[in-house]
Protein backbone atom coordinates (compact mmCIF):
# COMPACT_ATOMS: atom_id res chain seq x y z
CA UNK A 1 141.75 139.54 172.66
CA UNK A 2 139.85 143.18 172.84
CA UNK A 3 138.07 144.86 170.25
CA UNK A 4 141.25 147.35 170.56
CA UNK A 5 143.85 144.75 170.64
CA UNK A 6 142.81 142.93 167.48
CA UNK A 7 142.49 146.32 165.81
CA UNK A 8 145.98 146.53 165.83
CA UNK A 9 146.88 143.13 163.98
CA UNK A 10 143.85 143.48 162.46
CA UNK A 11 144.66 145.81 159.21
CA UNK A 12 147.85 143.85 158.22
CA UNK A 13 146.62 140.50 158.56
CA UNK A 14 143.53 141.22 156.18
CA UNK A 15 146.43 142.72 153.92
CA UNK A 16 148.32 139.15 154.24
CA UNK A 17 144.84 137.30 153.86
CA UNK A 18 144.26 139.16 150.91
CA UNK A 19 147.72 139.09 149.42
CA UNK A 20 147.20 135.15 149.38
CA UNK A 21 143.46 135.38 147.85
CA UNK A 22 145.44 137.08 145.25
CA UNK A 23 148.19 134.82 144.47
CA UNK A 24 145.61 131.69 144.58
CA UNK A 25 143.90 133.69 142.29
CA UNK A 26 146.83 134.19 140.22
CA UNK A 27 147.40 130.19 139.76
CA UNK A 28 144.06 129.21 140.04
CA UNK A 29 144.27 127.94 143.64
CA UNK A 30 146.92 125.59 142.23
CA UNK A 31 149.65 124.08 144.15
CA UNK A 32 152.85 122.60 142.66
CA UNK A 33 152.86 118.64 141.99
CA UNK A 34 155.10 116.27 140.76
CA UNK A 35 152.62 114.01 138.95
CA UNK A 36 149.57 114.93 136.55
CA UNK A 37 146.43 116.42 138.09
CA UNK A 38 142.95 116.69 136.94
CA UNK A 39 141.73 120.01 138.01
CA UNK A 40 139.48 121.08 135.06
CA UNK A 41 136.61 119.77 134.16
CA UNK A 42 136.97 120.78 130.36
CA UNK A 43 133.52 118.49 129.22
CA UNK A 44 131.19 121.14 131.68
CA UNK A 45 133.27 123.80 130.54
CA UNK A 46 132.43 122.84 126.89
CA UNK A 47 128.66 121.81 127.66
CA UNK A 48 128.15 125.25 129.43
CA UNK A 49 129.49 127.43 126.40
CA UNK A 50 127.44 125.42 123.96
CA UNK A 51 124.25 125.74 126.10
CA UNK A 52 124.61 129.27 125.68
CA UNK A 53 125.29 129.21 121.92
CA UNK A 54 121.68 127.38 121.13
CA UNK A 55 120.20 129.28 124.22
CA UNK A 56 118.68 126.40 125.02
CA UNK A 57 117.48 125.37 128.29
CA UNK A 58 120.02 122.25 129.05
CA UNK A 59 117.66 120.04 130.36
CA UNK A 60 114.92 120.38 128.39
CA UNK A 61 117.71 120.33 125.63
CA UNK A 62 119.33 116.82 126.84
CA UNK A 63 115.67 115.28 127.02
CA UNK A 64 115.47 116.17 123.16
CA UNK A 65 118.25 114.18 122.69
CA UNK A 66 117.37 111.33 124.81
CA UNK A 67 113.91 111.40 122.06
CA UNK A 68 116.07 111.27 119.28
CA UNK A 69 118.35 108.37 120.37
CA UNK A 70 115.81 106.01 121.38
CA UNK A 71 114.19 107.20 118.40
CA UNK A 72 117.40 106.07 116.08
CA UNK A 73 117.58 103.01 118.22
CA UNK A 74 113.84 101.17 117.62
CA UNK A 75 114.04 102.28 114.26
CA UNK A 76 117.32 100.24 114.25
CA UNK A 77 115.98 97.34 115.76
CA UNK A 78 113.84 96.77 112.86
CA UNK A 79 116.61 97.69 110.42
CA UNK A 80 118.49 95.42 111.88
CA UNK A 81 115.51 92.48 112.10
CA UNK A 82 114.76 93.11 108.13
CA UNK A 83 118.18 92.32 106.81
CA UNK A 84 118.37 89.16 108.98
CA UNK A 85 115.20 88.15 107.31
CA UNK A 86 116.88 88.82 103.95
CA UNK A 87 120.02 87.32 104.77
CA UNK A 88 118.53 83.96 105.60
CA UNK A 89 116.04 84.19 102.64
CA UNK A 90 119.07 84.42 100.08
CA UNK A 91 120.92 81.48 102.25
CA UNK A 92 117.40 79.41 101.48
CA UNK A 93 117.71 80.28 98.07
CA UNK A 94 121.22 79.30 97.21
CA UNK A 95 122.26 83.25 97.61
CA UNK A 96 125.73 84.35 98.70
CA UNK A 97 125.94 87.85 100.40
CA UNK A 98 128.60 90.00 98.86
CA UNK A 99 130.46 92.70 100.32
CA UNK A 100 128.28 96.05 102.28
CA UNK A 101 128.15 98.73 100.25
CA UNK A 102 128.99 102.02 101.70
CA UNK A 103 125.31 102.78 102.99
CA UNK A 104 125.21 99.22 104.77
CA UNK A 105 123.10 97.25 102.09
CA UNK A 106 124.05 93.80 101.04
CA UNK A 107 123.65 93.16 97.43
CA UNK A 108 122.85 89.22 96.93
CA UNK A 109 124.66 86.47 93.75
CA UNK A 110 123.87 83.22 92.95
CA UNK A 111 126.87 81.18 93.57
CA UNK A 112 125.52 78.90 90.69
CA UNK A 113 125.47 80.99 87.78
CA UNK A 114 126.48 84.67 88.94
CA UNK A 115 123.32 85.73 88.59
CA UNK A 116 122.89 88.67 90.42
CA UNK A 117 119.28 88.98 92.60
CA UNK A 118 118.85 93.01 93.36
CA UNK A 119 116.66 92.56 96.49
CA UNK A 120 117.37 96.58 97.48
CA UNK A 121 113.95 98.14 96.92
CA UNK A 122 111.82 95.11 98.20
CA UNK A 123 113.96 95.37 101.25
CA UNK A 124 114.08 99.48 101.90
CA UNK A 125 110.21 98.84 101.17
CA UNK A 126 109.58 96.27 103.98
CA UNK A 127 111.82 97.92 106.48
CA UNK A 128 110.08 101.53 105.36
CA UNK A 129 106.65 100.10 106.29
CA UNK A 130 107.78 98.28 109.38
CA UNK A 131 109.19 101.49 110.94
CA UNK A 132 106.39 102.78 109.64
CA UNK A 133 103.91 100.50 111.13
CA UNK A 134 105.90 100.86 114.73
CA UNK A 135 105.22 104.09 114.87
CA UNK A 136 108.53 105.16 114.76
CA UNK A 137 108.03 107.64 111.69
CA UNK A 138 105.35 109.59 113.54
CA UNK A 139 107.79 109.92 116.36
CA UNK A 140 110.47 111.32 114.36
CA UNK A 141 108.29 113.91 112.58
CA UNK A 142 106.96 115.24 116.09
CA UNK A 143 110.64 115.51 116.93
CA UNK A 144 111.56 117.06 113.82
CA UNK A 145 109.62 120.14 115.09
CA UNK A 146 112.27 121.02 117.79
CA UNK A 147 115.30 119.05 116.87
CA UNK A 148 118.16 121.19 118.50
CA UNK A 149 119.25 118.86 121.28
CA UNK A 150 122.16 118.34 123.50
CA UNK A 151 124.22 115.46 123.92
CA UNK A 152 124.16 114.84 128.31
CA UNK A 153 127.78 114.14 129.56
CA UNK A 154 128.80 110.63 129.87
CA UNK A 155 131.90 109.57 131.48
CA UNK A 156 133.72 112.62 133.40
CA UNK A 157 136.59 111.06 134.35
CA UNK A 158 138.40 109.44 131.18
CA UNK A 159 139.99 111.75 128.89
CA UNK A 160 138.06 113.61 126.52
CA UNK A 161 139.67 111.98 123.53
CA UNK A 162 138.10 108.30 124.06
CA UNK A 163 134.82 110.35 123.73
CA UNK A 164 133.11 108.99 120.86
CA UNK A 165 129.41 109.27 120.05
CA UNK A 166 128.38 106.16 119.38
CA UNK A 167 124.80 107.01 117.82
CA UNK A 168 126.48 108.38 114.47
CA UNK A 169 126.05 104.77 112.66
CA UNK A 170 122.69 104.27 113.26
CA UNK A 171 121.62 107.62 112.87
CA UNK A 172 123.30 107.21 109.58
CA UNK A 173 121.08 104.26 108.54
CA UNK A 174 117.86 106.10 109.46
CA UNK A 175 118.88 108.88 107.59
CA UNK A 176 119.54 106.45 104.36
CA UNK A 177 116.12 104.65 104.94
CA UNK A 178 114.13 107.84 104.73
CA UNK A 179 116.34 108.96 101.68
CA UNK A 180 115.19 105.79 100.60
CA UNK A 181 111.96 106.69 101.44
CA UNK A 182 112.15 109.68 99.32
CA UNK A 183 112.88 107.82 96.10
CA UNK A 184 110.18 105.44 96.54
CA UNK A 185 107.56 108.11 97.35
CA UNK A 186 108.55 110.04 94.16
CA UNK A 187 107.85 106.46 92.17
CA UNK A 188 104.71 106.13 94.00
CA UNK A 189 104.05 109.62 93.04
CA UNK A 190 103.47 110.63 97.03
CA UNK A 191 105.02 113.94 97.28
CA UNK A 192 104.15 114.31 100.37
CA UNK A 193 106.02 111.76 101.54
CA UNK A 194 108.97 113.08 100.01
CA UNK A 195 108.95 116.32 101.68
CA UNK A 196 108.38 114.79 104.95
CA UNK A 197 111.12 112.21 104.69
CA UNK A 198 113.42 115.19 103.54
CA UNK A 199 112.47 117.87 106.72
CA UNK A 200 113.24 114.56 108.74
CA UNK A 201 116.78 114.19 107.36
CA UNK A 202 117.60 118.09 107.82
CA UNK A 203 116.10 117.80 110.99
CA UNK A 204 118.01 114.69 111.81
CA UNK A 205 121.42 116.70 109.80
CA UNK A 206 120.48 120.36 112.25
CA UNK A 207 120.33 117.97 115.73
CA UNK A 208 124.44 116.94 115.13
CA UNK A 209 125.77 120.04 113.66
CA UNK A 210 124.34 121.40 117.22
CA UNK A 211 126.85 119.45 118.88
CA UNK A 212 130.70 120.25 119.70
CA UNK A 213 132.03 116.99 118.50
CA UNK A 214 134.32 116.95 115.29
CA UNK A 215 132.55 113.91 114.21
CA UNK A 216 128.71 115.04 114.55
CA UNK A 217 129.61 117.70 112.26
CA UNK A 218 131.40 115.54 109.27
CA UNK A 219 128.43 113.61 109.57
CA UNK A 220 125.83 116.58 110.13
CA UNK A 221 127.58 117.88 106.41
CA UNK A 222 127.29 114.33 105.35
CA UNK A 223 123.44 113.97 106.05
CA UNK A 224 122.67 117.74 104.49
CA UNK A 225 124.41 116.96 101.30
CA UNK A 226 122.61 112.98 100.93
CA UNK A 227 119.48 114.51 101.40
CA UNK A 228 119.60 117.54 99.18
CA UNK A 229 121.50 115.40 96.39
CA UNK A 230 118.66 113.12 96.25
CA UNK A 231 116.09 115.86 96.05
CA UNK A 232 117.97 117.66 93.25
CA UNK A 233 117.78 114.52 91.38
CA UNK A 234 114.21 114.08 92.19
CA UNK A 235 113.60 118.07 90.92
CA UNK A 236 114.92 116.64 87.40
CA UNK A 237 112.13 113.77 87.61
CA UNK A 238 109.37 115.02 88.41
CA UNK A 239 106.89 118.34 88.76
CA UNK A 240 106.33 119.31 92.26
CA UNK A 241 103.51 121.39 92.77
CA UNK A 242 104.13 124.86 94.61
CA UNK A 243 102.17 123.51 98.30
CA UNK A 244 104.74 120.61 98.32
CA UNK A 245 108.22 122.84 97.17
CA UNK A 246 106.85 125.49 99.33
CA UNK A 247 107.25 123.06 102.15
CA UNK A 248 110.52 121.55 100.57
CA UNK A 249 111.63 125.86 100.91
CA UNK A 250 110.82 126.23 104.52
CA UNK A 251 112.80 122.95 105.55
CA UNK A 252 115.79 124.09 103.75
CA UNK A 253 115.25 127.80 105.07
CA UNK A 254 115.68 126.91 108.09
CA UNK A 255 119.18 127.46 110.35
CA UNK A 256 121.64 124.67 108.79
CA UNK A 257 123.84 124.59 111.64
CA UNK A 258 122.84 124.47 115.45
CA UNK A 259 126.74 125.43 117.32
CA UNK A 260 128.90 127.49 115.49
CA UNK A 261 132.50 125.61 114.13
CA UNK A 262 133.75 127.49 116.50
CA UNK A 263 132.72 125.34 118.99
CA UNK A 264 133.96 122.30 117.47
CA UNK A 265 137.39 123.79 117.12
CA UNK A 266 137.21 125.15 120.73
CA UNK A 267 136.03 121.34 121.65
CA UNK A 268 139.20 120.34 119.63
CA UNK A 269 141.42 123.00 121.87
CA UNK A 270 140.20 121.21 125.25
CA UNK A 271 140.25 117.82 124.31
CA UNK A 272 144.17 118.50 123.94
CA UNK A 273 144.13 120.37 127.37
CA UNK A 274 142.34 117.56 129.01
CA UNK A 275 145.33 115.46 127.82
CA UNK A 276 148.13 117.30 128.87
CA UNK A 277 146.50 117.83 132.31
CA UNK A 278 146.88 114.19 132.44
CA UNK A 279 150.47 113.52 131.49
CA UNK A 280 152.07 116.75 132.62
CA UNK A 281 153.25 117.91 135.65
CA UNK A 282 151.63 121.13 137.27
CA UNK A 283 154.09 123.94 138.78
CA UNK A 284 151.05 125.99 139.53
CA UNK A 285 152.00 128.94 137.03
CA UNK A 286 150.87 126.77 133.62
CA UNK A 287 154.06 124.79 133.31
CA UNK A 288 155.12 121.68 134.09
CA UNK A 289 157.47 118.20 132.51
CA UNK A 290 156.16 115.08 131.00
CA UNK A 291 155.13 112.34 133.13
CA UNK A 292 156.24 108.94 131.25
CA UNK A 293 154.23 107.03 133.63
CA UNK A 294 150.90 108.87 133.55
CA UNK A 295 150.97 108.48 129.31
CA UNK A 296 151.81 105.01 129.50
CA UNK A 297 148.75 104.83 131.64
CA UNK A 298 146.95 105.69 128.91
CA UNK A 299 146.89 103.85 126.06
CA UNK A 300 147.78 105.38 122.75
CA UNK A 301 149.58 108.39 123.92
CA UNK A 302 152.48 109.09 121.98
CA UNK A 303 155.97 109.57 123.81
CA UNK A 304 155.04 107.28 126.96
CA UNK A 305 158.52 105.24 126.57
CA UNK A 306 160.30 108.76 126.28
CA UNK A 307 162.77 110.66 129.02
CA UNK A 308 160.72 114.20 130.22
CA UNK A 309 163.92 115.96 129.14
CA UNK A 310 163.51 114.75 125.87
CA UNK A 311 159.75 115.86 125.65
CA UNK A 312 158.85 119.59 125.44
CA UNK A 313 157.34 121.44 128.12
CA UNK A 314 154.07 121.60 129.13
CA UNK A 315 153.39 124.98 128.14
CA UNK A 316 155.28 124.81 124.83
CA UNK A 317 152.86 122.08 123.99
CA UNK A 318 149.76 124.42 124.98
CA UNK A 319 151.23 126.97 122.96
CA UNK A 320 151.75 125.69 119.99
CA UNK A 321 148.39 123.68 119.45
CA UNK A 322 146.53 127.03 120.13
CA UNK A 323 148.31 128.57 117.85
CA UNK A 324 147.45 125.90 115.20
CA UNK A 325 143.59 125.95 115.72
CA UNK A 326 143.49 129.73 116.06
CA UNK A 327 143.64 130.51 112.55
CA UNK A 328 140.39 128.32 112.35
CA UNK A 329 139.00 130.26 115.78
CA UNK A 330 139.21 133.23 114.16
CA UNK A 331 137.99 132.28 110.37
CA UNK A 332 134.61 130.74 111.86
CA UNK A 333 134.62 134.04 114.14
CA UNK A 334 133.74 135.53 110.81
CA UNK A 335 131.28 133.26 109.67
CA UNK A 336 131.22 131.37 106.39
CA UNK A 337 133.60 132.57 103.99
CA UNK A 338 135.30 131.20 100.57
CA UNK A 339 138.47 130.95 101.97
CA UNK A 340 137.51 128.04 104.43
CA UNK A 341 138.05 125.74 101.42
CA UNK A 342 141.62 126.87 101.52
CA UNK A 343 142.07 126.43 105.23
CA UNK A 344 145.36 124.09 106.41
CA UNK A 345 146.13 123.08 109.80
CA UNK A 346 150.01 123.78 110.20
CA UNK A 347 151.87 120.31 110.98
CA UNK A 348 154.37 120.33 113.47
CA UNK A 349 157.38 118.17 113.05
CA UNK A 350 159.43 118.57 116.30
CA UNK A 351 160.00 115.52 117.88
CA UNK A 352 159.77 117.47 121.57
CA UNK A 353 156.28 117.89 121.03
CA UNK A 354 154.73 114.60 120.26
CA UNK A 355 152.08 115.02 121.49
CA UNK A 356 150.72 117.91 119.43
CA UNK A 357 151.65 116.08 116.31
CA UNK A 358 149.62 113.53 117.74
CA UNK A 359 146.54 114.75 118.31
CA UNK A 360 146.18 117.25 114.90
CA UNK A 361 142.76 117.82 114.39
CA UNK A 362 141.18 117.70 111.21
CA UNK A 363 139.79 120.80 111.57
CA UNK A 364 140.40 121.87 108.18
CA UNK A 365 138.21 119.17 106.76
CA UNK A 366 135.51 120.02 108.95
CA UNK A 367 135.32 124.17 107.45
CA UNK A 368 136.23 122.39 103.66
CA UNK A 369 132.92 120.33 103.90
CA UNK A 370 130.78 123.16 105.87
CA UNK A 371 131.17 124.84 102.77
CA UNK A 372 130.45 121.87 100.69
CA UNK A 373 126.91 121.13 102.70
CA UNK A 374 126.01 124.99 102.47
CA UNK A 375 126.85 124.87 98.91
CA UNK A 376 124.01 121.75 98.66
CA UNK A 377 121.57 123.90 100.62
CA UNK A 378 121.67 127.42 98.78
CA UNK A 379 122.11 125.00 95.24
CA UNK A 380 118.77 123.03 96.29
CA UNK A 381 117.14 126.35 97.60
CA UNK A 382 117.40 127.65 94.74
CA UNK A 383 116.19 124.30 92.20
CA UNK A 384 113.13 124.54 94.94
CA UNK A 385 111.87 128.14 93.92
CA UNK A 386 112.42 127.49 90.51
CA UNK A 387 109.92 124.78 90.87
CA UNK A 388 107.67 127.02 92.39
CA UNK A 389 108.16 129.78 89.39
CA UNK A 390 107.43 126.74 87.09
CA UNK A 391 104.27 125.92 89.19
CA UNK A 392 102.91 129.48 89.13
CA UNK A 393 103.72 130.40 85.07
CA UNK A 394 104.32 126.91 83.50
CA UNK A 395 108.23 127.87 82.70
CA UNK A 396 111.03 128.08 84.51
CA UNK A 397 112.06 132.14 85.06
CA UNK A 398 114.04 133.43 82.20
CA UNK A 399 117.04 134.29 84.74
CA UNK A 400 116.86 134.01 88.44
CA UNK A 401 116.23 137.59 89.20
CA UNK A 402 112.58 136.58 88.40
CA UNK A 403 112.56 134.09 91.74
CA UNK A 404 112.83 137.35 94.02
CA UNK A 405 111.17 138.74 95.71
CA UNK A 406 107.96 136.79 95.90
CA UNK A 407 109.61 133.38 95.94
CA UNK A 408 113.07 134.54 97.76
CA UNK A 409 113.62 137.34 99.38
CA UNK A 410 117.32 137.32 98.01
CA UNK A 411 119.18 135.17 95.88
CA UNK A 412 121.09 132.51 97.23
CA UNK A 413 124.99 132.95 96.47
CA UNK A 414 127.46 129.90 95.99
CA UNK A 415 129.41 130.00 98.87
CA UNK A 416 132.43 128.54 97.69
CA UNK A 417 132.96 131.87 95.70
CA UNK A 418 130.29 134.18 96.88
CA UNK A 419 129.00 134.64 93.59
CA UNK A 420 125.69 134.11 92.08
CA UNK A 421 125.19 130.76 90.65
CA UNK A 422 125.27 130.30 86.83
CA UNK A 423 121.50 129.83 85.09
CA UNK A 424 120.67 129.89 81.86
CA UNK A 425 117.03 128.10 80.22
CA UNK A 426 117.23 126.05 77.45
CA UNK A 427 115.28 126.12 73.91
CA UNK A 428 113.28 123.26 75.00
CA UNK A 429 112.28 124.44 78.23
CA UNK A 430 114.69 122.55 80.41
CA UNK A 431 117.47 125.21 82.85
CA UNK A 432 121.51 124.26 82.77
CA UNK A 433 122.21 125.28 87.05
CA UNK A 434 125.88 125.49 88.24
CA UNK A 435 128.25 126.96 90.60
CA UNK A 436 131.54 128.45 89.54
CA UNK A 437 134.17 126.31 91.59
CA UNK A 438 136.50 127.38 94.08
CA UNK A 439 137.86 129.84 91.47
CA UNK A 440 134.68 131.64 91.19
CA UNK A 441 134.84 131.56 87.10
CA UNK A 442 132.28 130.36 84.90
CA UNK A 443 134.15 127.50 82.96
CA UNK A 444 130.53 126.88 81.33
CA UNK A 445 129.64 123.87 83.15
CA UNK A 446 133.32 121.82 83.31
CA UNK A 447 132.52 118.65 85.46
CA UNK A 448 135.55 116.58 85.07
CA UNK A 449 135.25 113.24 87.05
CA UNK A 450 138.65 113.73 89.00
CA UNK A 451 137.16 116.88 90.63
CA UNK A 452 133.49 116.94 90.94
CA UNK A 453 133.07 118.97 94.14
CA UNK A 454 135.09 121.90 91.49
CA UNK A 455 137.46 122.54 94.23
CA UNK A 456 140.47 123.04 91.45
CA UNK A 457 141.01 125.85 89.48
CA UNK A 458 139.01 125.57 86.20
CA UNK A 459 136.32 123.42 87.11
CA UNK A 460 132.73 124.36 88.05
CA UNK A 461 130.64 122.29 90.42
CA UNK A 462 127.74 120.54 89.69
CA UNK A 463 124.01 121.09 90.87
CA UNK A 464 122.05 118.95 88.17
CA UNK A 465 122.95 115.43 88.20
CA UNK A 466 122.19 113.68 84.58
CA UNK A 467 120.83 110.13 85.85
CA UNK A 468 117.26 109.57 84.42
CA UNK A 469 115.85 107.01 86.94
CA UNK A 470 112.71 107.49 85.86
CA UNK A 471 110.75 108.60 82.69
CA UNK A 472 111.22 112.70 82.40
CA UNK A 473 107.74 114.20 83.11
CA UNK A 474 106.02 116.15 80.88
């Protein structure tokens, strides 16, 4: 065909050409299908929105994280190796293990007389020296410089909700041995010790509140709050002199948390997408029916034995779990805020959708104890330049004005109300420390044991803790 001959078809057929481009645009190159289709790959979505939020280089970001895992895992090994060893000690000596504890130690009983053998310390002490001795603790504290890592994708073509990181328990232990490590240090009277084992906790803490997953953040909150806890009680015991609380300061200066929550609850909103991609139908336009035979495919999805008429459509399903975890998009949007403690994700009881009802997130749990582990920071910031005041004049300040600005540059607020935390130094030179509850009214230190965290109306929350391990210093 001429030049001049395709000149004449030529105009309308770009218009047709681009008329299509358009409507593939429209649908997202889609085509209509009777059975479930994988077209999104919502983990690289995720993992490419996070990499921006750290501005982190991903590789160099995913070989940090490689570090810390194989990190956790030797230190496990000999974790693991010293309570063998203490297990088949107490069987030698006529010892019967009782139940684990909540932090994984095994407290031993004679089965002759009941009485009970408290091997605890003799065991964090061999396993602290043995990691120790491996070099593992060295490792760590080199890490600890850089910890803001990234998790490298694992399996792309299961469905997002079978993702589960599995280096959360042993991470868990390490973080308990060097809180253990901590206590001992303080008996031993190496402070130095104590504020390294502490910057390799937050460290550990800041590497999983970087991730998107729901559960690296509970535990991430988990790991701040252990730490700072046992430094708070460690504050009452003992005088740290300002070169060691300064240190102590610039660990818990540092950024808490590496991705926003909005992440996680943007995680939360594909996970569910990834699902319905897999047991819905696809028209093309966003809509499509239930597929029995795709859910029953996968195990543990709710309304696999159901007719699609009975189940709702696909986009009714997409609509209505947005609109459950956008109240939580848009409060973490804001940033930290006293009214995440009174955060609820809606529940949905329509028996069309079962798969949103399902798959509820517990999203509102996550912001609740955000706010918990920043109230343990700004709390323990705060004990930490009082120790520093006490350092420089031999008194704790009069009021807490006195810490700023040559300790802080501003004071720390409680950020479960936004208000200032309550001080007050005692007649014999000791300092009463609290926050004001949920509330945000000072109920003059009320503590009751049913609501510690002071999350009710009328109850403060606590930032001294009474215990007296050791003998108070003078």
């Amino acid at each position: 065909m001429s030049s001049r001959r395709w000149a004449r078809f030529g105009r309308p057929i770009f218009m047709v050409l681009a008329m299509i481009t358009e409507g593939l645009a429209a649908t997202g190159g889609q085509r209509p299908t009777d059975e479930p289709v994988v077209r999104v790959d919502y983990r690289e979505r995720l993992t490419e929105r996070q990499t921006r939020r750290l501005d982190v280089d991903r590789h160099a970001a995913e070989t940090r994280w490689r570090t810390m895992v194989d990190i956790i895992d030797r230190a496990t090994v000999v974790i693991d190796d010293v309570q063998r060893q203490w297990l088949e000690r107490g069987r030698r000596a006529d010892l019967e293990p009782r139940e684990p504890l909540d932090d994984g130690t095994l407290v031993f009983s004679r089965v002759r007389d009941g009485d009970h053998v408290p091997p605890d310390v003799a065991r964090e002490r061999e396993a602290i020296e043995r990691v120790r001795t491996a070099g593992i603790l060295e490792e760590l504290r080199a890490w600890a410089r850089d910890p803001i890592g990234m998790r490298p994708i694992g399996d792309r073509n299961g469905p997002m909700f079978r993702d589960h990181p599995d280096e959360l328990g042993d991470a868990r232990r390490l973080t308990q041995l060097r809180v253990a490590s901590m206590r001992l240090a303080l008996r031993e009277g190496d402070l130095g010790e104590v504020a390294d084992a502490f910057t390799d906790v937050l460290a550990l803490a800041r590497a999983f509140s970087g991730q998107t997953n729901l559960l690296d953040q509970l535990v991430a909150g988990a790991m701040f709050q252990l730490a700072t806890r046992e430094l708070r009680q460690e504050l009452t015991e003992s005088r740290f002199p300002e070169p060691v609380a300064r240190r102590l300061l610039d660990a818990l200066t540092a950024p808490a948390w590496g991705a926003s929550l909005e992440l996680a609850v943007e995680r939360e909103r594909l996970v569910f997408r990834d699902l319905v991609q897999r047991v819905f139908s696809d028209d093309g336009h966003g809509d499509g029916v239930f597929v029995p035979g795709a859910a029953a495919r996968l195990a543990g999805v709710s309304g696999a034995e159901a007719p699609p008429e009975v189940i709702g459509s696909r986009r009714d399903h997409l609509e209505t779990h947005d609109a459950q975890l956008q109240p939580f998009i848009a409060a973490a949007r804001r940033g930290m805020e006293p009214g995440w403690l009174r955060l609820e994700v809606a529940s949905v009881d329509d028996p069309a959708l079962p798969l949103v009802d399902q798959m509820i997130p517990a999203v509102d749990t996550l912001f609740q104890q955000a706010v918990m582990a920043a109230f343990h920071l700004e709390a323990t910031r705060v004990m930490v330049a009082i120790e520093i005041y006490h350092d420089r004049h031999g008194t704790p300040p009069l009021e807490l004005a006195e810490l700023t600005p040559e300790i802080l540059p501003t004071l720390p607020l409680d950020p479960m109300n936004g208000r200032p935390f309550v001080y007050g130094r005692r007649p014999d030179g000791s300092y009463a420390l609290h926050g004001c509850g949920a509330d945000g009214v000072d109920h003059g230190g009320a503590f009751p044991e049913r609501d510690p965290r002071g999350l009710e109306r009328g109850n403060d929350t606590r930032v001294i803790f009474g215990r007296n391990r050791l003998p108070t210093p003078q």
